[in-house]
PDB file of N, CA and C in Angstrom:
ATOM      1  N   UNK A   1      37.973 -36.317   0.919  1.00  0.00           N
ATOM      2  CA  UNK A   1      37.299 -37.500   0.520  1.00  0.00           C
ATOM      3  C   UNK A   1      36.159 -37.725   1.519  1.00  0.00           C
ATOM      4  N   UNK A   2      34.865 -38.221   0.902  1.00  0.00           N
ATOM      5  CA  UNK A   2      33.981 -38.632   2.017  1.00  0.00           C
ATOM      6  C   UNK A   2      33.591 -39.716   1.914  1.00  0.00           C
ATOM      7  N   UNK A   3      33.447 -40.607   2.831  1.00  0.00           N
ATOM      8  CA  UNK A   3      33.253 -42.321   2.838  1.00  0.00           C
ATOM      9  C   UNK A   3      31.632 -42.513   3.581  1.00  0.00           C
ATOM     10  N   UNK A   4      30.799 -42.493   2.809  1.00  0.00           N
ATOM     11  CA  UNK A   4      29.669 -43.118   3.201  1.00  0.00           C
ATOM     12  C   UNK A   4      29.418 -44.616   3.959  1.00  0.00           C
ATOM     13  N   UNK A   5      28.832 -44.677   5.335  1.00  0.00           N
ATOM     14  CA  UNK A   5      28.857 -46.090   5.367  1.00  0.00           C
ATOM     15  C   UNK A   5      27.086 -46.828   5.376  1.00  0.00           C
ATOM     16  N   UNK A   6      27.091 -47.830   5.007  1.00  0.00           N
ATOM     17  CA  UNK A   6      25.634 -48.498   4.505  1.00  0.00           C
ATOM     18  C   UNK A   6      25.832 -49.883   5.395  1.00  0.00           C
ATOM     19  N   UNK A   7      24.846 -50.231   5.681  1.00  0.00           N
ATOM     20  CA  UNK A   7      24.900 -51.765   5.819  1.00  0.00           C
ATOM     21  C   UNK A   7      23.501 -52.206   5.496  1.00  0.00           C
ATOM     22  N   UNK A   8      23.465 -53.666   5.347  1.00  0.00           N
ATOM     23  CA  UNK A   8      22.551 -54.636   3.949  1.00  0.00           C
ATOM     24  C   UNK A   8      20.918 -54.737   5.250  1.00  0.00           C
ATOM     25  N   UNK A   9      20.682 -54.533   4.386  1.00  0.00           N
ATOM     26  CA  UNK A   9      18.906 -54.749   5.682  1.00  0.00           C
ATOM     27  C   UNK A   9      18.803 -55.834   5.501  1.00  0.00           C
ATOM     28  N   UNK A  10      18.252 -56.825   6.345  1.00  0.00           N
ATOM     29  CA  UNK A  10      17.940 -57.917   6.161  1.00  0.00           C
ATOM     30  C   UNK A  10      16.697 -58.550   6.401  1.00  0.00           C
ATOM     31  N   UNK A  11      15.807 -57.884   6.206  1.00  0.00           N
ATOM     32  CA  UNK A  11      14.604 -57.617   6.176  1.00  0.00           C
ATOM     33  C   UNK A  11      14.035 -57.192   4.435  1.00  0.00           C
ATOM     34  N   UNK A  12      15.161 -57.104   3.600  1.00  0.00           N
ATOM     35  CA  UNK A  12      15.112 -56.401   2.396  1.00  0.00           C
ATOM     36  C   UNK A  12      14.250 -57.832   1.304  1.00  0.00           C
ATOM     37  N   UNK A  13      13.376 -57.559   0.653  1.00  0.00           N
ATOM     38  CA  UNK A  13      13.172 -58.953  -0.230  1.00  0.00           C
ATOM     39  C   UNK A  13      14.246 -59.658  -1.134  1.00  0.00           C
ATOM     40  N   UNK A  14      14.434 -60.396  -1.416  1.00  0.00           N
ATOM     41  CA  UNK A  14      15.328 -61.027  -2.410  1.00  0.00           C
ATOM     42  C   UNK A  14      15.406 -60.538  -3.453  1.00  0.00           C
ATOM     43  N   UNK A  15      16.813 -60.296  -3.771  1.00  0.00           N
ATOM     44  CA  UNK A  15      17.020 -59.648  -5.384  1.00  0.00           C
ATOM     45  C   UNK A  15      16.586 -58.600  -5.716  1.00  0.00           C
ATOM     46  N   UNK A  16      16.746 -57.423  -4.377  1.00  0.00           N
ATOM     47  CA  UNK A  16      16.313 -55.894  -4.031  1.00  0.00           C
ATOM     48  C   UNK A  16      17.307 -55.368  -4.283  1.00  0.00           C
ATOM     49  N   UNK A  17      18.386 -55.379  -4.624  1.00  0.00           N
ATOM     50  CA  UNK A  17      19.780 -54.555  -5.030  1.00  0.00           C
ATOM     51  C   UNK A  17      20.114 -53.853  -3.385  1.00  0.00           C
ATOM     52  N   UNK A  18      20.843 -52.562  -3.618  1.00  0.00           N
ATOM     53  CA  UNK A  18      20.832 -51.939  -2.882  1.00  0.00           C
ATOM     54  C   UNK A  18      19.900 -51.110  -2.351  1.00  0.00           C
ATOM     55  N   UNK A  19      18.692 -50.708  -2.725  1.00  0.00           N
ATOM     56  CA  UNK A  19      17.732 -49.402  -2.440  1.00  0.00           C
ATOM     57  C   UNK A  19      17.492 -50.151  -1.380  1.00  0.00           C
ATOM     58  N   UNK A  20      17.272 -50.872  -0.298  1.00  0.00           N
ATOM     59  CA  UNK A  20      17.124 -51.149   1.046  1.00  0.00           C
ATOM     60  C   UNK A  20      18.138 -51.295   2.192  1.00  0.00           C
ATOM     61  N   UNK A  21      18.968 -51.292   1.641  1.00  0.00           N
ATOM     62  CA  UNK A  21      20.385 -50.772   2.347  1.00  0.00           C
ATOM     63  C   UNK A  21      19.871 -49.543   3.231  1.00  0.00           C
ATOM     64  N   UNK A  22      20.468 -49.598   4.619  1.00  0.00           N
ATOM     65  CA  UNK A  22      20.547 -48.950   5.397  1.00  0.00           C
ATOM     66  C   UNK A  22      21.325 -47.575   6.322  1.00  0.00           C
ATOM     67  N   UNK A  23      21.343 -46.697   5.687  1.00  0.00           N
ATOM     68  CA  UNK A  23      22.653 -45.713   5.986  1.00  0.00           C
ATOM     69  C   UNK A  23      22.922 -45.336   7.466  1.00  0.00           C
ATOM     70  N   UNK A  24      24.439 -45.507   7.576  1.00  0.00           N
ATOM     71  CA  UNK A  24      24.899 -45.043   9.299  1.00  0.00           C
ATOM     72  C   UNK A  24      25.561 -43.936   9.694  1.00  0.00           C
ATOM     73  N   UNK A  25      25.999 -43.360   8.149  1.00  0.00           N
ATOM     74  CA  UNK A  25      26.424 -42.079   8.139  1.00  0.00           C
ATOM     75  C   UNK A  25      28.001 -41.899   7.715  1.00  0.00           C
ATOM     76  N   UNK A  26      28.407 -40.649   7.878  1.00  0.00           N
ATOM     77  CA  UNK A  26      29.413 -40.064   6.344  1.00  0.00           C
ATOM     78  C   UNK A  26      30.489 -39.902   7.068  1.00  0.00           C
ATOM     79  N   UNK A  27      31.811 -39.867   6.899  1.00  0.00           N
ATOM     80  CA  UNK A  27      32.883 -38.764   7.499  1.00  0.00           C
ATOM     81  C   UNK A  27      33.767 -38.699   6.547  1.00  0.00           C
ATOM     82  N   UNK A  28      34.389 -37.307   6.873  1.00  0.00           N
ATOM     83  CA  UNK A  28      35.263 -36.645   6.042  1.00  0.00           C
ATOM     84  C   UNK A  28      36.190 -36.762   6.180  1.00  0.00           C
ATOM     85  N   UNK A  29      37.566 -37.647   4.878  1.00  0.00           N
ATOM     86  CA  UNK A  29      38.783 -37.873   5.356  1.00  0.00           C
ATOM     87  C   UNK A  29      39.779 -36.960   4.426  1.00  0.00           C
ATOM     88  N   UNK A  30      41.145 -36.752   4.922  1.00  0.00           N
ATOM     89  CA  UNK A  30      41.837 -35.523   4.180  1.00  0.00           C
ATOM     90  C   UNK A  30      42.888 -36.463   4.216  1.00  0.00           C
ATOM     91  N   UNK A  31      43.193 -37.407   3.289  1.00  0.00           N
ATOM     92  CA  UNK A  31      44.699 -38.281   3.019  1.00  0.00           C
ATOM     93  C   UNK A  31      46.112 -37.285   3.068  1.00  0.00           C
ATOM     94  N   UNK A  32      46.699 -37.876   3.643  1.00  0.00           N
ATOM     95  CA  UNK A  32      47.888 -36.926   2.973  1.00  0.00           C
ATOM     96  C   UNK A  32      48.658 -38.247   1.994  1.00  0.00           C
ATOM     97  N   UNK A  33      49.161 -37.581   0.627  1.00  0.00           N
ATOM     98  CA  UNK A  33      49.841 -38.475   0.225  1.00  0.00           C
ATOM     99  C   UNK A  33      51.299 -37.753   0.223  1.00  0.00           C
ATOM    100  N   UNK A  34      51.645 -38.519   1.234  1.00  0.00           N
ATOM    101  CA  UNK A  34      53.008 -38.520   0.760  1.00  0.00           C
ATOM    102  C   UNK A  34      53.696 -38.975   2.016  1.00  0.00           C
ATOM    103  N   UNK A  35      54.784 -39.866   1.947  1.00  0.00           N
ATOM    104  CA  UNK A  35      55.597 -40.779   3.295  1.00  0.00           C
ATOM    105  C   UNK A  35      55.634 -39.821   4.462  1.00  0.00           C
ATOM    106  N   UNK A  36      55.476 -40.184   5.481  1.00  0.00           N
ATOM    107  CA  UNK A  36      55.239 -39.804   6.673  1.00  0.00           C
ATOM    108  C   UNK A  36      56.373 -40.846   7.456  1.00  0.00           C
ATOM    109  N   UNK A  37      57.471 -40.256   7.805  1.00  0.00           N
ATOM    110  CA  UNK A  37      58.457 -40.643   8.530  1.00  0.00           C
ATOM    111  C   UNK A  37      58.194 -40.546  10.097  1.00  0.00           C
ATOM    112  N   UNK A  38      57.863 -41.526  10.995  1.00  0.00           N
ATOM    113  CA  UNK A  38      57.544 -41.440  12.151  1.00  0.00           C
ATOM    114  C   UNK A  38      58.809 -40.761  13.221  1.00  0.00           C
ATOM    115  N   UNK A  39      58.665 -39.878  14.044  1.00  0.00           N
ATOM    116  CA  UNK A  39      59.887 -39.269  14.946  1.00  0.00           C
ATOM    117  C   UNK A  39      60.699 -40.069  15.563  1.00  0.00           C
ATOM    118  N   UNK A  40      61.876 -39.508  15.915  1.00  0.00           N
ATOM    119  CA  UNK A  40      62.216 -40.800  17.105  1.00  0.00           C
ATOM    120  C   UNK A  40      62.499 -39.560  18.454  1.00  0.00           C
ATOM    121  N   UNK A  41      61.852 -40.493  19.222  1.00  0.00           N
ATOM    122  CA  UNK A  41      62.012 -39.366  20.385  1.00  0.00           C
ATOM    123  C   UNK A  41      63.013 -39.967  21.522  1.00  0.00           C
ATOM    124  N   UNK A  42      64.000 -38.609  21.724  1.00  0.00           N
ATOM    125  CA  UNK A  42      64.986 -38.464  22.337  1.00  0.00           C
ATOM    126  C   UNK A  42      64.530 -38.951  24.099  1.00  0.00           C
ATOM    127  N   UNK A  43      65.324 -39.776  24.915  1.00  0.00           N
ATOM    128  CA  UNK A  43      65.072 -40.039  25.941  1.00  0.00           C
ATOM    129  C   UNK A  43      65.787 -38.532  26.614  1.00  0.00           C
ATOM    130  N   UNK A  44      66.811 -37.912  25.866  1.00  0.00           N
ATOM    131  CA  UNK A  44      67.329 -36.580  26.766  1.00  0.00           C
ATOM    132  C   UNK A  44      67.042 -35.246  26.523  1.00  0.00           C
ATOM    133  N   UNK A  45      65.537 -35.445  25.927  1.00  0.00           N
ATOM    134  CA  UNK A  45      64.823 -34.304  25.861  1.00  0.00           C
ATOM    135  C   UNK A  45      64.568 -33.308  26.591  1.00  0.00           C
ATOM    136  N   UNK A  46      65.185 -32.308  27.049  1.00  0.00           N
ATOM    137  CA  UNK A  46      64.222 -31.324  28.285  1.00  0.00           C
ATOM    138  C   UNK A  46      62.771 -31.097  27.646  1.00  0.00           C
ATOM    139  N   UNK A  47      61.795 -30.518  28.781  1.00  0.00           N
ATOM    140  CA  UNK A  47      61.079 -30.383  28.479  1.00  0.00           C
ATOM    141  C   UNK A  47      60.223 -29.413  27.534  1.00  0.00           C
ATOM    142  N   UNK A  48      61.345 -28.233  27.263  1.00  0.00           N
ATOM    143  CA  UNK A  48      60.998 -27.217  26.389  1.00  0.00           C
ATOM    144  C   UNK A  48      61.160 -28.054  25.057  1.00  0.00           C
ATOM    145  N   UNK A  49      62.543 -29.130  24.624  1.00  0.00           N
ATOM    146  CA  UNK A  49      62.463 -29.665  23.187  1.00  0.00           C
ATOM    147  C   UNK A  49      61.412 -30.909  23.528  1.00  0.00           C
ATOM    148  N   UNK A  50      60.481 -31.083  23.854  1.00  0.00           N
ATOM    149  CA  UNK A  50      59.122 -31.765  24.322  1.00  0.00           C
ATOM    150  C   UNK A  50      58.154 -31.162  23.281  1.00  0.00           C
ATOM    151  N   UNK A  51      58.010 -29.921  24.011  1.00  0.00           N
ATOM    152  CA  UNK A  51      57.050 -28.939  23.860  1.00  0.00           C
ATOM    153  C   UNK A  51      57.474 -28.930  22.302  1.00  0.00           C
ATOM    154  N   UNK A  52      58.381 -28.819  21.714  1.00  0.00           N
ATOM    155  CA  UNK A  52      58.774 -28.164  20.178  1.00  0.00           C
ATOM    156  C   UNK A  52      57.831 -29.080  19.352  1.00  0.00           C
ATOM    157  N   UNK A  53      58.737 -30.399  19.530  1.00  0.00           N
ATOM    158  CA  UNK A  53      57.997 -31.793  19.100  1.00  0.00           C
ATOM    159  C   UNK A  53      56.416 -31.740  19.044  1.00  0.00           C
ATOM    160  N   UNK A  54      55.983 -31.642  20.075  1.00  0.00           N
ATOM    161  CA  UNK A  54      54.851 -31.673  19.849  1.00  0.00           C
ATOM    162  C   UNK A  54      53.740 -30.746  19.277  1.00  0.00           C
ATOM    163  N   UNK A  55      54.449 -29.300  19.653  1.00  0.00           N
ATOM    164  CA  UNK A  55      53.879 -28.562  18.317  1.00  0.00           C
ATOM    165  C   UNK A  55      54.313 -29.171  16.949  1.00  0.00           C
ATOM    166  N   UNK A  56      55.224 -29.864  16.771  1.00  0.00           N
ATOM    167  CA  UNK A  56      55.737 -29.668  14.857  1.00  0.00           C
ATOM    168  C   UNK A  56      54.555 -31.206  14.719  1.00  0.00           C
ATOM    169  N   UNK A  57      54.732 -31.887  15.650  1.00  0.00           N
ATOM    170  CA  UNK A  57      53.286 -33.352  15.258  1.00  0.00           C
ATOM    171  C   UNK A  57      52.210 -33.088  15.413  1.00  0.00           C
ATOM    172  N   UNK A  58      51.885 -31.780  15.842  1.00  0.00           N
ATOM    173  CA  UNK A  58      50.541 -31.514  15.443  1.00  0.00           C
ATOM    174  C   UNK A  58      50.721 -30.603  14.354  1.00  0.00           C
ATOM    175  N   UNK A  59      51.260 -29.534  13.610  1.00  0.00           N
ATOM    176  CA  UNK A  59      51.300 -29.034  12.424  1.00  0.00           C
ATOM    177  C   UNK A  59      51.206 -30.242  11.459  1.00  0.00           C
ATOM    178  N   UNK A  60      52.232 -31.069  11.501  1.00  0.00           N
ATOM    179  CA  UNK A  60      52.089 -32.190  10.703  1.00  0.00           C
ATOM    180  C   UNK A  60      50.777 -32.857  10.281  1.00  0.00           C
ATOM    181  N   UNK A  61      50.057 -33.159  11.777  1.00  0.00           N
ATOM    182  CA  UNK A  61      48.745 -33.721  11.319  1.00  0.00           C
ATOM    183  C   UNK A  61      47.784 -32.687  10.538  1.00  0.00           C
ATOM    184  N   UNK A  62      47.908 -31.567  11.004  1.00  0.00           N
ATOM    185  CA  UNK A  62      47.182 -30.901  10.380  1.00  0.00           C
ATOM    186  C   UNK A  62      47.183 -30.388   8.375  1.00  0.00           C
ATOM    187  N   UNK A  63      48.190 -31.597   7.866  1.00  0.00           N
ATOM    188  CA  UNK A  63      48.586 -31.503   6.853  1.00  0.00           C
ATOM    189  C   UNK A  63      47.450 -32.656   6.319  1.00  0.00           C
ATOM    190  N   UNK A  64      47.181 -32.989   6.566  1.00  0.00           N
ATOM    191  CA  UNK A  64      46.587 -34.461   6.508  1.00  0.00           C
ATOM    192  C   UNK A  64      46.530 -36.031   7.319  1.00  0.00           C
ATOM    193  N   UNK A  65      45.724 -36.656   7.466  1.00  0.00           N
ATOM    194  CA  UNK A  65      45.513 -38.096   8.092  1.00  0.00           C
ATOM    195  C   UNK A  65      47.000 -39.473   7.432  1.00  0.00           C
ATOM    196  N   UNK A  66      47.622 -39.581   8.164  1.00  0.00           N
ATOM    197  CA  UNK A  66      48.049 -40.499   7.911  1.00  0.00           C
ATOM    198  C   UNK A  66      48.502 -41.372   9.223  1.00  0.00           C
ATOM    199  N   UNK A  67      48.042 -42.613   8.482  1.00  0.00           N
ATOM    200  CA  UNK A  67      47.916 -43.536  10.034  1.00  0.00           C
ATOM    201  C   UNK A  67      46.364 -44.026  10.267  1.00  0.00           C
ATOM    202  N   UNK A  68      46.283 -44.752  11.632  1.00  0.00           N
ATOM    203  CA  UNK A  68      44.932 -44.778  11.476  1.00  0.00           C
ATOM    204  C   UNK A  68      44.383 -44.024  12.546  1.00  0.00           C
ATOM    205  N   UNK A  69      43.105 -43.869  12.723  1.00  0.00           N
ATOM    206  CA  UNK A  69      42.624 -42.428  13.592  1.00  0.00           C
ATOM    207  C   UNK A  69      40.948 -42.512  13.482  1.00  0.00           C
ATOM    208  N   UNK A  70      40.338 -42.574  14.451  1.00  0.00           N
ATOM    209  CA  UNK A  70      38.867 -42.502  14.857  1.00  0.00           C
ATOM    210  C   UNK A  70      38.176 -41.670  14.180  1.00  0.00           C
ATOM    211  N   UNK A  71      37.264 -41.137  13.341  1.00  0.00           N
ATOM    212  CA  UNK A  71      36.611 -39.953  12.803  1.00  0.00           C
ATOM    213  C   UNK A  71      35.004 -40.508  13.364  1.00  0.00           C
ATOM    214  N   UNK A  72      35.100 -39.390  13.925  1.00  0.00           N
ATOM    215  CA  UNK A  72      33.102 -38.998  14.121  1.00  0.00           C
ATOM    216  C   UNK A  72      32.303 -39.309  13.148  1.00  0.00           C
ATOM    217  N   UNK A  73      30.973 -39.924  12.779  1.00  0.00           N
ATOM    218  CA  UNK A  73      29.983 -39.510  12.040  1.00  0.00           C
ATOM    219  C   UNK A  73      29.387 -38.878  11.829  1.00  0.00           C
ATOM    220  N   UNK A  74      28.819 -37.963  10.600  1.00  0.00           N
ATOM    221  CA  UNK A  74      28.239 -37.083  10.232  1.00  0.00           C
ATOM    222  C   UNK A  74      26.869 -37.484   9.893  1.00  0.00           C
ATOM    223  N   UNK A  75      26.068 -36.711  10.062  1.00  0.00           N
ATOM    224  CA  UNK A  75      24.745 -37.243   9.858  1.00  0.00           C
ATOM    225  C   UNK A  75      24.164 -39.192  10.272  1.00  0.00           C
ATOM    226  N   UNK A  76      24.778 -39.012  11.556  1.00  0.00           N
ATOM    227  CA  UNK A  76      24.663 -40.497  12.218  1.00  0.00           C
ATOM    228  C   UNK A  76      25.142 -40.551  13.777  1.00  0.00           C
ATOM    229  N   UNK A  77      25.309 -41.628  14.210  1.00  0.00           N
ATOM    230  CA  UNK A  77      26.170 -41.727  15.556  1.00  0.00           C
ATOM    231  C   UNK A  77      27.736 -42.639  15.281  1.00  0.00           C
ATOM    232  N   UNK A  78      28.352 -42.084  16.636  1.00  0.00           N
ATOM    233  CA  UNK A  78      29.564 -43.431  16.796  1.00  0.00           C
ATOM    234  C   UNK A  78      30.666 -42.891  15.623  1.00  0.00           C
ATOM    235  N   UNK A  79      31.398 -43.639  15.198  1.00  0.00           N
ATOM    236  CA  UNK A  79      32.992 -43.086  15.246  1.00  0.00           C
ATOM    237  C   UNK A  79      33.249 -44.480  14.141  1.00  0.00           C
ATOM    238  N   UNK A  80      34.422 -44.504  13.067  1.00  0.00           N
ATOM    239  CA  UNK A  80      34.674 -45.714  12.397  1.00  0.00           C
ATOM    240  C   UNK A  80      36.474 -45.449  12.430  1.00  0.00           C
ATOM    241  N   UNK A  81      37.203 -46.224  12.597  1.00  0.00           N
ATOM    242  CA  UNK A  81      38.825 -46.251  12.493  1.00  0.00           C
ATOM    243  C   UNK A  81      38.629 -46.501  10.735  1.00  0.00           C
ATOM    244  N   UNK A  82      39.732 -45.457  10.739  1.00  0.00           N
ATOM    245  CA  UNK A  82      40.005 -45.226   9.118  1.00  0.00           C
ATOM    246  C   UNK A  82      41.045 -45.339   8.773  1.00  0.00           C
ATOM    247  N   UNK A  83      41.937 -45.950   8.429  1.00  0.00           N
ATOM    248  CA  UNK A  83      43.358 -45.929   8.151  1.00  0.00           C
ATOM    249  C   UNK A  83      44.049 -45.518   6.832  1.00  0.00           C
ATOM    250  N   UNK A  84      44.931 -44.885   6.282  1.00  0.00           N
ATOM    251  CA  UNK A  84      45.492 -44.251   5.143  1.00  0.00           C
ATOM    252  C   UNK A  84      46.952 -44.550   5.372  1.00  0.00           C
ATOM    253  N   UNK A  85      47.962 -45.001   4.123  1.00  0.00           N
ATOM    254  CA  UNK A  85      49.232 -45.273   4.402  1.00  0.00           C
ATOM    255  C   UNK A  85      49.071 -44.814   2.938  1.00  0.00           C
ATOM    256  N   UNK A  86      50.443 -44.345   2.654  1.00  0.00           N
ATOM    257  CA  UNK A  86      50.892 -43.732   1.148  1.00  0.00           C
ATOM    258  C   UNK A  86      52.325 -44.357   1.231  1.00  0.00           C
ATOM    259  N   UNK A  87      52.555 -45.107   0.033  1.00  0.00           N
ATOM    260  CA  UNK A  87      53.828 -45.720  -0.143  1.00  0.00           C
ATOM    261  C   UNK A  87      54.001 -45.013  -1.929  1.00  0.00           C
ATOM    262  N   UNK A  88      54.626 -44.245  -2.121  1.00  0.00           N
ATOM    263  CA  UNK A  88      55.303 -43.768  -3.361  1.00  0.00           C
ATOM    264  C   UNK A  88      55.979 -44.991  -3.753  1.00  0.00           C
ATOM    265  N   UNK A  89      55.613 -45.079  -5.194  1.00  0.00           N
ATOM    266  CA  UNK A  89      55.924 -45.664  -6.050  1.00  0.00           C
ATOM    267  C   UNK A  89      56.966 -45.290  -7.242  1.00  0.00           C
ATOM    268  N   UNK A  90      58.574 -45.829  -6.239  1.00  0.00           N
ATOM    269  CA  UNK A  90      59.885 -45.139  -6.780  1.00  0.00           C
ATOM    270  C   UNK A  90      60.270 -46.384  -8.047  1.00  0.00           C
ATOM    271  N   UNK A  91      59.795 -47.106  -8.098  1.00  0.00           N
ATOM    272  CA  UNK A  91      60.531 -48.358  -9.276  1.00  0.00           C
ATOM    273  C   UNK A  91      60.224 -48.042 -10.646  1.00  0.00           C
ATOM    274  N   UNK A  92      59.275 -47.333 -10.908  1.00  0.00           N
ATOM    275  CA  UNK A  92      59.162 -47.345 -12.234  1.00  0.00           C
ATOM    276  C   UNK A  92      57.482 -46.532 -12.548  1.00  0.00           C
ATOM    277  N   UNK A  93      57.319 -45.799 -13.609  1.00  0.00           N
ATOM    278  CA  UNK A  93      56.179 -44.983 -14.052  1.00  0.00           C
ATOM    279  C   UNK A  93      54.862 -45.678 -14.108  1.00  0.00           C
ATOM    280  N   UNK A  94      53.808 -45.539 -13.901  1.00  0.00           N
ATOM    281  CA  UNK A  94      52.788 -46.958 -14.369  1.00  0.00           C
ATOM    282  C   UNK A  94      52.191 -46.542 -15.456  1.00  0.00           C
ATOM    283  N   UNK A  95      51.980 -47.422 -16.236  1.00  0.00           N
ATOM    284  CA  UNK A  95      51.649 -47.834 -17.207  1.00  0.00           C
ATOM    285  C   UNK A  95      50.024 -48.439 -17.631  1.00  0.00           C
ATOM    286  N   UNK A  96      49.264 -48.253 -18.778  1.00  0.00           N
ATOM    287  CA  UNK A  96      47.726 -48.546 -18.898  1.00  0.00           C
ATOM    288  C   UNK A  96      47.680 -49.949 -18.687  1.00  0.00           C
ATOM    289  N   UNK A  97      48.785 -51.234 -18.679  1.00  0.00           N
ATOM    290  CA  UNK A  97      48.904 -52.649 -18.050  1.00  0.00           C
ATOM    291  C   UNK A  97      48.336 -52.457 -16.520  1.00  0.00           C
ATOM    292  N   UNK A  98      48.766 -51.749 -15.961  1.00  0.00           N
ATOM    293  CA  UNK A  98      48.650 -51.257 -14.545  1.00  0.00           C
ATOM    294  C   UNK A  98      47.459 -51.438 -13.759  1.00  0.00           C
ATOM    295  N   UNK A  99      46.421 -51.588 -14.665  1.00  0.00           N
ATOM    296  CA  UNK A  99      45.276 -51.188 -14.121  1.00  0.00           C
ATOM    297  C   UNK A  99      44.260 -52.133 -14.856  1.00  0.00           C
ATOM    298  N   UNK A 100      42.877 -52.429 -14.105  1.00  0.00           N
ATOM    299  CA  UNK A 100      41.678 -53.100 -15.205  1.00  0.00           C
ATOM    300  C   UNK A 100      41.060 -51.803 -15.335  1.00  0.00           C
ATOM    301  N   UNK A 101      40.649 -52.022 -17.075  1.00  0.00           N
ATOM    302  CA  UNK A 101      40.087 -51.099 -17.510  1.00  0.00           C
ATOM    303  C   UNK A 101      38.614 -51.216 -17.031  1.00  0.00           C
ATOM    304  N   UNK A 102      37.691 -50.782 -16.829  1.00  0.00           N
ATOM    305  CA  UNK A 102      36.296 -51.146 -16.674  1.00  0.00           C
ATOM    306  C   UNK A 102      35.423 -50.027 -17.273  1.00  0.00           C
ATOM    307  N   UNK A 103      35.434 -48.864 -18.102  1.00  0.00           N
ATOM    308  CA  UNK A 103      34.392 -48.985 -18.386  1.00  0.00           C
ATOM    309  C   UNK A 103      34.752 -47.408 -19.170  1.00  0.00           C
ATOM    310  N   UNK A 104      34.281 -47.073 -20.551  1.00  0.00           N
ATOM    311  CA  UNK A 104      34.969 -45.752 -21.454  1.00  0.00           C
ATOM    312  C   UNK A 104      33.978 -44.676 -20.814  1.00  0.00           C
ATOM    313  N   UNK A 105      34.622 -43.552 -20.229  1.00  0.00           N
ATOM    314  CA  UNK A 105      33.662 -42.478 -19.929  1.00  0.00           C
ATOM    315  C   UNK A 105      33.433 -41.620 -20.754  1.00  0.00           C
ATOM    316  N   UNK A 106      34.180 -41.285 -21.669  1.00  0.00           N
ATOM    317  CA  UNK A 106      33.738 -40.167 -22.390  1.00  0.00           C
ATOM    318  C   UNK A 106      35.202 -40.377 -23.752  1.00  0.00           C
ATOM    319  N   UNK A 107      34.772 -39.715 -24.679  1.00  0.00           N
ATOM    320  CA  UNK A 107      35.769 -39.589 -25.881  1.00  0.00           C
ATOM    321  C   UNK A 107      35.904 -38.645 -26.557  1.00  0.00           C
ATOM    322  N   UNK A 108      37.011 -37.955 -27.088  1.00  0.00           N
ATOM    323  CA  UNK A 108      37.480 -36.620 -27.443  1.00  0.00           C
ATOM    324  C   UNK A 108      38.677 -37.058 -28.448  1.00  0.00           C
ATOM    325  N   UNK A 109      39.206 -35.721 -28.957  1.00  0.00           N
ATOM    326  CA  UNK A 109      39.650 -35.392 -29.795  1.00  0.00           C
ATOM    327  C   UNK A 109      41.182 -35.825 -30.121  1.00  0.00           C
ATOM    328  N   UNK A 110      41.560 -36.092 -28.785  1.00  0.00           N
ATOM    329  CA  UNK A 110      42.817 -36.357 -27.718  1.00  0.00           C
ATOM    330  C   UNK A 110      42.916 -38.080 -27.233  1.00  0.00           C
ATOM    331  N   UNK A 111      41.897 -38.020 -27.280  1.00  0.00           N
ATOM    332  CA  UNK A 111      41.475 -39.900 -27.014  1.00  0.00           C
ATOM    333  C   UNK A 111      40.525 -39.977 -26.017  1.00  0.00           C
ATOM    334  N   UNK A 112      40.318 -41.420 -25.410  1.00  0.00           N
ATOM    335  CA  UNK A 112      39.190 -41.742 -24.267  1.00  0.00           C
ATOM    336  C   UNK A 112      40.032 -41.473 -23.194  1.00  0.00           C
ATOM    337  N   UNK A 113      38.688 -41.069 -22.340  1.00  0.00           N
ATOM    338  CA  UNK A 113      38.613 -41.058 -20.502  1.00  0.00           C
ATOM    339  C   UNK A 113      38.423 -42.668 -20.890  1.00  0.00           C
ATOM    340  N   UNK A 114      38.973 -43.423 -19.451  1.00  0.00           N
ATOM    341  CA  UNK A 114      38.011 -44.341 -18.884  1.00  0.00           C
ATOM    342  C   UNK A 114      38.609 -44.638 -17.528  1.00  0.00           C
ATOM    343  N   UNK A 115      37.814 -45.353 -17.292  1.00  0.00           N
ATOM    344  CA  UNK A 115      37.245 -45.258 -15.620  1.00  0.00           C
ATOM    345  C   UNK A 115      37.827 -47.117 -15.232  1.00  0.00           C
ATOM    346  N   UNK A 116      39.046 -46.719 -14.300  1.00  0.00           N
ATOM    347  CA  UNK A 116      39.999 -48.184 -14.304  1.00  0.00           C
ATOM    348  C   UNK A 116      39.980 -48.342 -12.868  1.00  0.00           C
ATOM    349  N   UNK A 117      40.039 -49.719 -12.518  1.00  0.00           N
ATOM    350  CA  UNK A 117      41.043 -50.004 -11.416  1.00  0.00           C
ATOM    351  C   UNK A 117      42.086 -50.338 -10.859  1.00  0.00           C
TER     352      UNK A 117
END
C-alpha cells in the first residue's frame, strides 16, 4: 500500500479544490492482516533462548507491519507513525448492509462492481 501525504496551502484562492495542495511525500506500507499475538517473555530466559526470540520477532516483522512503526519518506523528508491493527471478524459473514454504497463502477453479465465504504 502507498499513502501519499498532502497538506492544504494556504495561500491557495478560495474555492481552489485541491490542485494547490502541497505534497510532503509517499511511504510504502505492507499490512499484515492477520492477529498478531504479542510474546510473553520469560524472565528465565538464558541468553541463547534470547537470541531465538529475537530472531523469530524479526522473521515475524518481516511478514508484514503490524503495530505502529516510523516509515521514512519517499520523495520528501522526515518520517510519519503509521499504525495497522487487524481484528478478524469471527461473528458472522458481512453482508452488502455492511457497507455505504457510493458509487457503480462498472456492469457485467454477472452483476455490478461498485465502489463502497
Amino acid at each position: 500500500m502507498t499513502l501519499s501525504f498532502y497538506i492544504r496551502n494556504p495561500r491557495a484562492p478560495p474555492n481552489a479544490g485541491r490542485n494547490h495542495d502541497i505534497f510532503i511525500g509517499t511511504c510504502k506500507l505492507n499490512p499484515r492482516f492477520e492477529e498478531v499475538r504479542q510474546p510473553l517473555e520469560d524472565p528465565k530466559a538464558n541468553k541463547r533462548d534470547r537470541a531465538t526470540a529475537a530472531a523469530v520477532a524479526q522473521q515475524e516483522r518481516s511478514l508484514g507491519q503490524a503495530g505502529a512503526e516510523w516509515l521514512n519518506l519517499q520523495f520528501g523528508t522526515g518520517s510519519v507513525k503509521v499504525g495497522v491493527q487487524f481484528i478478524e471478524n469471527r461473528t458472522r459473514s458481512l453482508k452488502i448492509e455492511d457497507f455505504d454504497l457510493l458509487k457503480v463502477v462498472g456492469k457485467g453479465s454477472f452483476g455490478k462492481v461498485m465502489q463502497v465504504m
